[in-house]
N, C-alpha and C. Protein backbone atom coordinates (compact mmCIF):
# COMPACT_ATOMS: atom_id res chain seq x y z
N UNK A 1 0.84 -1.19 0.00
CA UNK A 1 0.00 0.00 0.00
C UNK A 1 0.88 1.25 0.00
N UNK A 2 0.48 2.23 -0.50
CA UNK A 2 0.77 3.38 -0.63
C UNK A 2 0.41 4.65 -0.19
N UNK A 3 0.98 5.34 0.33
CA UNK A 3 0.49 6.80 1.29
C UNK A 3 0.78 7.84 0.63
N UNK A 4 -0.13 8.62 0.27
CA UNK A 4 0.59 9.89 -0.34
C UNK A 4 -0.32 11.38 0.20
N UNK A 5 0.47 12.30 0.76
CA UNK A 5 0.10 13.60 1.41
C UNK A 5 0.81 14.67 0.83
N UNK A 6 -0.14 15.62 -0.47
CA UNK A 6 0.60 16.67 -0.77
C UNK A 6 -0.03 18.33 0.43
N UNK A 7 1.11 19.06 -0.17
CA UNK A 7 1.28 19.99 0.89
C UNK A 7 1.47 20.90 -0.26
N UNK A 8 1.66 22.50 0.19
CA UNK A 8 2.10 23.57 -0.40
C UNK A 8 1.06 24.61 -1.06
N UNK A 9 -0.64 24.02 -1.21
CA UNK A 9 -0.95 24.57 -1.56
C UNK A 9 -1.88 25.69 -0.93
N UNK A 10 -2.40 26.58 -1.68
CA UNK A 10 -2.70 27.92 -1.05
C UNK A 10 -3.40 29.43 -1.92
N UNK A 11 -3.63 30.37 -1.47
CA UNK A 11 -3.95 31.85 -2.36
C UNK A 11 -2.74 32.61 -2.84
N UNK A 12 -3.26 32.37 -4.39
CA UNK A 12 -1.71 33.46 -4.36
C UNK A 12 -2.70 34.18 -5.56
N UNK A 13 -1.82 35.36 -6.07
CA UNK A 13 -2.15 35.89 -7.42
C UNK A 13 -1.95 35.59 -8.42
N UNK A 14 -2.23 36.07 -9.61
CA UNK A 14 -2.00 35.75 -10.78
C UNK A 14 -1.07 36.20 -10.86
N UNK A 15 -0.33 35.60 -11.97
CA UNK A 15 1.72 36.04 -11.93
C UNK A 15 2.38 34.84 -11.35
N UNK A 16 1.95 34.85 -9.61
CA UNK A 16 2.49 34.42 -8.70
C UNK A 16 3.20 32.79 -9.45
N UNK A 17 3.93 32.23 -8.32
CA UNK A 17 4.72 30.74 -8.79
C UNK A 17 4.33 29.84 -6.97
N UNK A 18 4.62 28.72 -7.65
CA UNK A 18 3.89 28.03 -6.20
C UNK A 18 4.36 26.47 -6.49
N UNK A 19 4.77 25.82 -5.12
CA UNK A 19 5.51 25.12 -5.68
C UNK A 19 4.83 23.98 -4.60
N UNK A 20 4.16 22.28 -5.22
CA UNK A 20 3.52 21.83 -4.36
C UNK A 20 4.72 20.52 -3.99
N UNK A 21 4.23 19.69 -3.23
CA UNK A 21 5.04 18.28 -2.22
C UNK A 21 3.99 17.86 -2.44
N UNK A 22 4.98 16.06 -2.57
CA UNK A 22 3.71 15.38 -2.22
C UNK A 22 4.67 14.44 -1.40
N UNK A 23 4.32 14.02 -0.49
CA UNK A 23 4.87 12.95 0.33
C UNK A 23 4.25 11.64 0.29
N UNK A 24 5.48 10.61 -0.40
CA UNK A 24 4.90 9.33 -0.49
C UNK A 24 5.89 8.31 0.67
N UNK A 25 4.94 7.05 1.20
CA UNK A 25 5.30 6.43 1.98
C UNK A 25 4.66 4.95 2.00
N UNK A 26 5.21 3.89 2.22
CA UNK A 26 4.28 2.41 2.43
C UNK A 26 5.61 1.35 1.66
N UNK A 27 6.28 1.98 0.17
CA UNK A 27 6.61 0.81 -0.35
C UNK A 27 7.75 1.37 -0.92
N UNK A 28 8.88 0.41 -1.42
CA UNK A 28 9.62 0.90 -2.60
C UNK A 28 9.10 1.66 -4.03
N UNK A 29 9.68 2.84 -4.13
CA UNK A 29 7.98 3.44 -5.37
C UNK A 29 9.92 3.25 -6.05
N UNK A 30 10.89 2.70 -6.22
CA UNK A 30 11.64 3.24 -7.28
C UNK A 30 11.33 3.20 -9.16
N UNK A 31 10.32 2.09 -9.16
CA UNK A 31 10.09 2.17 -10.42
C UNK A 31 8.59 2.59 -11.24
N UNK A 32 8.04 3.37 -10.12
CA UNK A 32 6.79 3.18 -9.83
C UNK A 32 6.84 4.52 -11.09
N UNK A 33 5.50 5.02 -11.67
CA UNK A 33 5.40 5.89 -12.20
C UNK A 33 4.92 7.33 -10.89
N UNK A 34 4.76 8.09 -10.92
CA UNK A 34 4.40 9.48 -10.19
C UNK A 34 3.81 10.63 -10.87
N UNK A 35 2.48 11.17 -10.32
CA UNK A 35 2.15 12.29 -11.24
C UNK A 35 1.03 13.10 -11.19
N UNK A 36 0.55 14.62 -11.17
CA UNK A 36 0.32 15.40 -10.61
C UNK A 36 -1.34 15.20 -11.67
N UNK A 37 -2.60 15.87 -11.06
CA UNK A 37 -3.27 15.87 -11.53
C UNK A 37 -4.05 16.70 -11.10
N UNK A 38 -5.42 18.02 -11.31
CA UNK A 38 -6.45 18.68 -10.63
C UNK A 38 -7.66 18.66 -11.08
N UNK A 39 -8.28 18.89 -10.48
CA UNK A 39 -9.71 19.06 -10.81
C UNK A 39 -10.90 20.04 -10.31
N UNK A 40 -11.02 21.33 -11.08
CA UNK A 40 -11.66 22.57 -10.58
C UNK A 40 -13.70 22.05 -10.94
N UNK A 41 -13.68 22.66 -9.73
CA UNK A 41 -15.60 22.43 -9.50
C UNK A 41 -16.26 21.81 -10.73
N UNK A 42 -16.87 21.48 -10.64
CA UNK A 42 -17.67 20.82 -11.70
C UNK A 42 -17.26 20.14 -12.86
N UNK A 43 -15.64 20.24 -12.84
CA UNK A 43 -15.21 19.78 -13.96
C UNK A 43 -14.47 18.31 -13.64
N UNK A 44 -14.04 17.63 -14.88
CA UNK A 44 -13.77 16.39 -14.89
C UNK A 44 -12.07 16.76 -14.25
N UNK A 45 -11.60 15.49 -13.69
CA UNK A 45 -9.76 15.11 -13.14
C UNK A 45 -8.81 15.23 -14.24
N UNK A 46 -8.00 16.72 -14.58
CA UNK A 46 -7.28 16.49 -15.49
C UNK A 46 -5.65 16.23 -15.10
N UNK A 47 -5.48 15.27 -15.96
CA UNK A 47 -3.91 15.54 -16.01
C UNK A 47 -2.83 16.58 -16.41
N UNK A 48 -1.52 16.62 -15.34
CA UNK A 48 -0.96 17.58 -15.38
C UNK A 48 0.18 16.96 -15.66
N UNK A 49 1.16 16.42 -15.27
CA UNK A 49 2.66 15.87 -15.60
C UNK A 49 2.55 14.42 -14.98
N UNK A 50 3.79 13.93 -14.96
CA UNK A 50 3.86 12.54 -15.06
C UNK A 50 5.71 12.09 -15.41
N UNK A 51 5.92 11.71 -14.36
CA UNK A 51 7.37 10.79 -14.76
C UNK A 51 7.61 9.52 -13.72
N UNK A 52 8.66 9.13 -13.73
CA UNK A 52 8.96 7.73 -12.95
C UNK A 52 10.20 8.57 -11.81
N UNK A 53 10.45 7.55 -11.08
CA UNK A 53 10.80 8.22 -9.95
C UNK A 53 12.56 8.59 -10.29
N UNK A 54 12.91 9.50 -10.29
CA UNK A 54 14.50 9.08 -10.42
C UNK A 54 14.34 10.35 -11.72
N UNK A 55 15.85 10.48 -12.12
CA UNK A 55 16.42 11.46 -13.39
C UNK A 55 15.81 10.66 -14.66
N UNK A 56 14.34 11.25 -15.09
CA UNK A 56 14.11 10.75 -16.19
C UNK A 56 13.21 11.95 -17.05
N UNK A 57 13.21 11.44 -18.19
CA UNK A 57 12.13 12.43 -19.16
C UNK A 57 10.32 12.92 -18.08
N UNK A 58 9.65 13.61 -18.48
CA UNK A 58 8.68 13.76 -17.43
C UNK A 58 7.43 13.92 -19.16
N UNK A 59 6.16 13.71 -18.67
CA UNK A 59 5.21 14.10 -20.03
C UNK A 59 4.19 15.27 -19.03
N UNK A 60 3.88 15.80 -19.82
CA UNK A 60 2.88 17.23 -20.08
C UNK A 60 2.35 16.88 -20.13
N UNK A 61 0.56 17.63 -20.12
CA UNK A 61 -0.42 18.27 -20.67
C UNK A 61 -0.10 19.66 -21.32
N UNK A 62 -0.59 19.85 -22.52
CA UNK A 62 -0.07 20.66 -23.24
C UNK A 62 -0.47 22.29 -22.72
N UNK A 63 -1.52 22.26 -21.47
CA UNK A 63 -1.93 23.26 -20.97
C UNK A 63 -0.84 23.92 -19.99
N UNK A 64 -0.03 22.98 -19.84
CA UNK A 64 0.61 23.39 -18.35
C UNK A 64 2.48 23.47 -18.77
N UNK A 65 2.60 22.86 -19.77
CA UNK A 65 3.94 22.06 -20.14
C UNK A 65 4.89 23.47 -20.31
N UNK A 66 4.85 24.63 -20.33
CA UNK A 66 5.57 25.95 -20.37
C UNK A 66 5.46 26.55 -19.23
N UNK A 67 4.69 26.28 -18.14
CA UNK A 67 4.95 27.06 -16.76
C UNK A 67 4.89 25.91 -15.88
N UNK A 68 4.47 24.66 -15.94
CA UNK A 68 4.76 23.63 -14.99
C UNK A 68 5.49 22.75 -15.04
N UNK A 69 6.32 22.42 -13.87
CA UNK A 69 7.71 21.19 -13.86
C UNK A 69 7.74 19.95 -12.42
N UNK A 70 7.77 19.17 -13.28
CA UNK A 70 7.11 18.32 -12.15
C UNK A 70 8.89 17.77 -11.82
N UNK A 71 9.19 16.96 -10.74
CA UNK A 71 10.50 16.36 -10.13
C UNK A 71 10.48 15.64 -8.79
N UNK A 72 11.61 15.13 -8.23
CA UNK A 72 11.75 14.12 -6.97
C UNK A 72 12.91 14.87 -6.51
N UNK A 73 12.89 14.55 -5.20
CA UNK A 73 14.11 14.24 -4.70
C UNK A 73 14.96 13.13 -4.70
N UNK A 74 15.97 13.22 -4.18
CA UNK A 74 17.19 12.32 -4.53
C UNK A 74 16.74 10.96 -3.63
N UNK A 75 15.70 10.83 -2.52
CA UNK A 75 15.34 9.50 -1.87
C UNK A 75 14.27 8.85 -2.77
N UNK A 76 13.62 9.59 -3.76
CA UNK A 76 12.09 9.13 -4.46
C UNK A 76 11.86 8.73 -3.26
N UNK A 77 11.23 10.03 -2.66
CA UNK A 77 9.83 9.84 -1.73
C UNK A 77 9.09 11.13 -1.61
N UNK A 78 9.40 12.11 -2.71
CA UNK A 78 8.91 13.34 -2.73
C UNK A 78 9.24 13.50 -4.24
N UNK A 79 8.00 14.33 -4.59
CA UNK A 79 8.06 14.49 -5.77
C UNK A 79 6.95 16.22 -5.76
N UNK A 80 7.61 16.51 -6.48
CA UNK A 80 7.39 17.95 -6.95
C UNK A 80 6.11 18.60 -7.76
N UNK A 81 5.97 20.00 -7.40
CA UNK A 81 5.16 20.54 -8.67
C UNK A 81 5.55 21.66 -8.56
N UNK A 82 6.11 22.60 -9.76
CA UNK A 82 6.56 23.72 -9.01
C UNK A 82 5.98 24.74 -10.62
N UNK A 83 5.21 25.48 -10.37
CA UNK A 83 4.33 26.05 -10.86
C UNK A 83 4.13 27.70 -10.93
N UNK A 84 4.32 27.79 -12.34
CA UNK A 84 5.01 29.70 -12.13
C UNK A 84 3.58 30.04 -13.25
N UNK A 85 3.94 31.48 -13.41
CA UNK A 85 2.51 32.29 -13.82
C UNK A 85 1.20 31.68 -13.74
N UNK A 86 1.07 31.06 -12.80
CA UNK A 86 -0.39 31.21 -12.59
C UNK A 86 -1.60 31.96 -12.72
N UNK A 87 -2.63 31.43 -13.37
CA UNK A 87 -3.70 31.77 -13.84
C UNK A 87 -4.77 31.64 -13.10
N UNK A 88 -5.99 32.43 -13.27
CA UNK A 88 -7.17 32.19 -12.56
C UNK A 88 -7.66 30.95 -12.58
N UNK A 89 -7.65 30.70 -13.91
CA UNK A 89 -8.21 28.83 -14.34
C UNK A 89 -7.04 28.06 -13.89
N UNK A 90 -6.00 28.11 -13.57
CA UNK A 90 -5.62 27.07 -12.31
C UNK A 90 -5.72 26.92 -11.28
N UNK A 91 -7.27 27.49 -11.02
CA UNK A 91 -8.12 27.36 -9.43
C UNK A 91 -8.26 25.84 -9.80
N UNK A 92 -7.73 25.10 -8.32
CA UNK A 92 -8.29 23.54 -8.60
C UNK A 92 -8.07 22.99 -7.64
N UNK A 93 -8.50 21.97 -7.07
CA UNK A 93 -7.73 20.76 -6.22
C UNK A 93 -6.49 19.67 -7.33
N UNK A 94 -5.34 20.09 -6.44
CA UNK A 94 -4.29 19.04 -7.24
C UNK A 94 -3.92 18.45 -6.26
N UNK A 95 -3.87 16.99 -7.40
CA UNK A 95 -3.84 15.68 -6.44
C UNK A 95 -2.45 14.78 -6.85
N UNK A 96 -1.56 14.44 -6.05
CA UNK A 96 -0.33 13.30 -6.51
C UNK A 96 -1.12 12.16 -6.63
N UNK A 97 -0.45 11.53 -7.60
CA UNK A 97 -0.82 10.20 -7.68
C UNK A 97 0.08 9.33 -7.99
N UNK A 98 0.06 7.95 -8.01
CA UNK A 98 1.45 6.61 -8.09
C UNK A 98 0.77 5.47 -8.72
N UNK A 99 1.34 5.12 -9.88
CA UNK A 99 1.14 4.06 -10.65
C UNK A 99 2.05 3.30 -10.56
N UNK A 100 1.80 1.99 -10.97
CA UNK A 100 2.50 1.20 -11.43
C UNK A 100 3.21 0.80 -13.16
N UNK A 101 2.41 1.81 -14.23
CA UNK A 101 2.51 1.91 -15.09
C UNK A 101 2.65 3.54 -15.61
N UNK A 102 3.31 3.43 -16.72
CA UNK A 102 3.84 4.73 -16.81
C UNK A 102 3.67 4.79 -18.43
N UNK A 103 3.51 6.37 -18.90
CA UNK A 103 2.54 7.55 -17.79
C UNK A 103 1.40 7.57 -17.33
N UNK A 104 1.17 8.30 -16.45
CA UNK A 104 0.28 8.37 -15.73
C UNK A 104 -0.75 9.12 -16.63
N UNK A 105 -0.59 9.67 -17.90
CA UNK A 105 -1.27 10.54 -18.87
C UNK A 105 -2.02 9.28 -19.69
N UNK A 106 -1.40 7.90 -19.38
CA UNK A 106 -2.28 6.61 -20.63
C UNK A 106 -2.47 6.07 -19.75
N UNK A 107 -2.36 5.36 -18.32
CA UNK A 107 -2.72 4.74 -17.54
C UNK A 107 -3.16 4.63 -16.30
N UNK A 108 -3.99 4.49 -16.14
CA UNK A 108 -4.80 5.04 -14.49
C UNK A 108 -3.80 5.08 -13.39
N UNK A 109 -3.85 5.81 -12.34
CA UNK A 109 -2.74 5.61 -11.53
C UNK A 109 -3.48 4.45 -10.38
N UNK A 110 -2.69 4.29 -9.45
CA UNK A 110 -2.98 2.57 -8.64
C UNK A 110 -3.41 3.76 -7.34
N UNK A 111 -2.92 4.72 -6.82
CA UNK A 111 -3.17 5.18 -5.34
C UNK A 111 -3.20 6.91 -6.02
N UNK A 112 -4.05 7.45 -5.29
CA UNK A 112 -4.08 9.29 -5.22
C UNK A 112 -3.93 9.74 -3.43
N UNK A 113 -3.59 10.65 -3.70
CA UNK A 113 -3.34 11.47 -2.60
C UNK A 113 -4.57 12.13 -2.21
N UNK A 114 -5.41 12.65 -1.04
CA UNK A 114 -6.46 13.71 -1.00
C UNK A 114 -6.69 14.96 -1.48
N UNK A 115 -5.61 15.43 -2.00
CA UNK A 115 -4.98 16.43 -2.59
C UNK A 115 -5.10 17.96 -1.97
N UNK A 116 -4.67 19.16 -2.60
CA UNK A 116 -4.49 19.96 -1.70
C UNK A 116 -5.32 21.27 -2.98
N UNK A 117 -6.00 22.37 -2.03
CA UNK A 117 -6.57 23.46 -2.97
C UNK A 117 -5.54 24.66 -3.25
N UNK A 118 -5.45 25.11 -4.80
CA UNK A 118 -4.91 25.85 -4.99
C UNK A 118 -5.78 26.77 -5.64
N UNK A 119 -5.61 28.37 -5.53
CA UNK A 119 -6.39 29.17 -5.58
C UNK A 119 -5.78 30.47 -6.24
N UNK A 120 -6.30 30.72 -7.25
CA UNK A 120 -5.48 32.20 -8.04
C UNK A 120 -6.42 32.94 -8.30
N UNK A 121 -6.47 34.41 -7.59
CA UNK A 121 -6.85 35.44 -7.95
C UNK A 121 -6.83 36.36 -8.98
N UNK A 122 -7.44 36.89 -9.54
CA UNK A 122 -6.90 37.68 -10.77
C UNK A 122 -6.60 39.02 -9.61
């Protein structure tokens, strides 16, 4: 089983940069896939980035892929979102998530996190 608790998120402005955690815990995730996802009111869970744990290529959504960068730390047990000019429409709940298959953009992930609200003002 798998534990995952992201953190970091919050009100900021538009412009602003914001950078989320997610803390994973339960298993060896070294080959596991990892990857960020939100979902604003009424709308469907979209995907945001996606890589495997460790120094590797990462995949986009083509919405986000010029101001968002997803990454780990050097234990793969934290993995990143670090998120600059923010927009009003990136009001959302974003959620980590951990697969076993990779990306997380073609294949459902196995565990999500509760995820955390992020909020941009114009």
């Amino acid at each position: 089983q798998v534990q995952l608790v992201e953190s970091g998120g919050g009100l900021v402005q538009a412009e602003d940069s914001l950078r989320l955690s997610c803390h994973a815990s339960g298993r060896d995730l070294s080959y596991f896939a990892v990857g960020w996802f939100r979902q604003a009111p009424g709308m469907a869970r979209e995907f945001l980035a996606s890589m495997r744990w460790g120094p590797t290529a990462a995949v986009y959504a083509d919405s986000v892929k010029d101001r968002f960068t997803i990454s780990s730390n050097d234990d793969n047990n934290v993995v990143y979102l670090q998120m600059n000019s923010l927009k009003p429409e990136d009001t959302a709940v974003y959620f980590c998530a951990v697969g076993q298959a990779y990306p997380l953009s073609r294949y459902a992930p196995d565990w999500w996190g509760p995820g955390t609200q992020v909020t941009v003002s114009s």
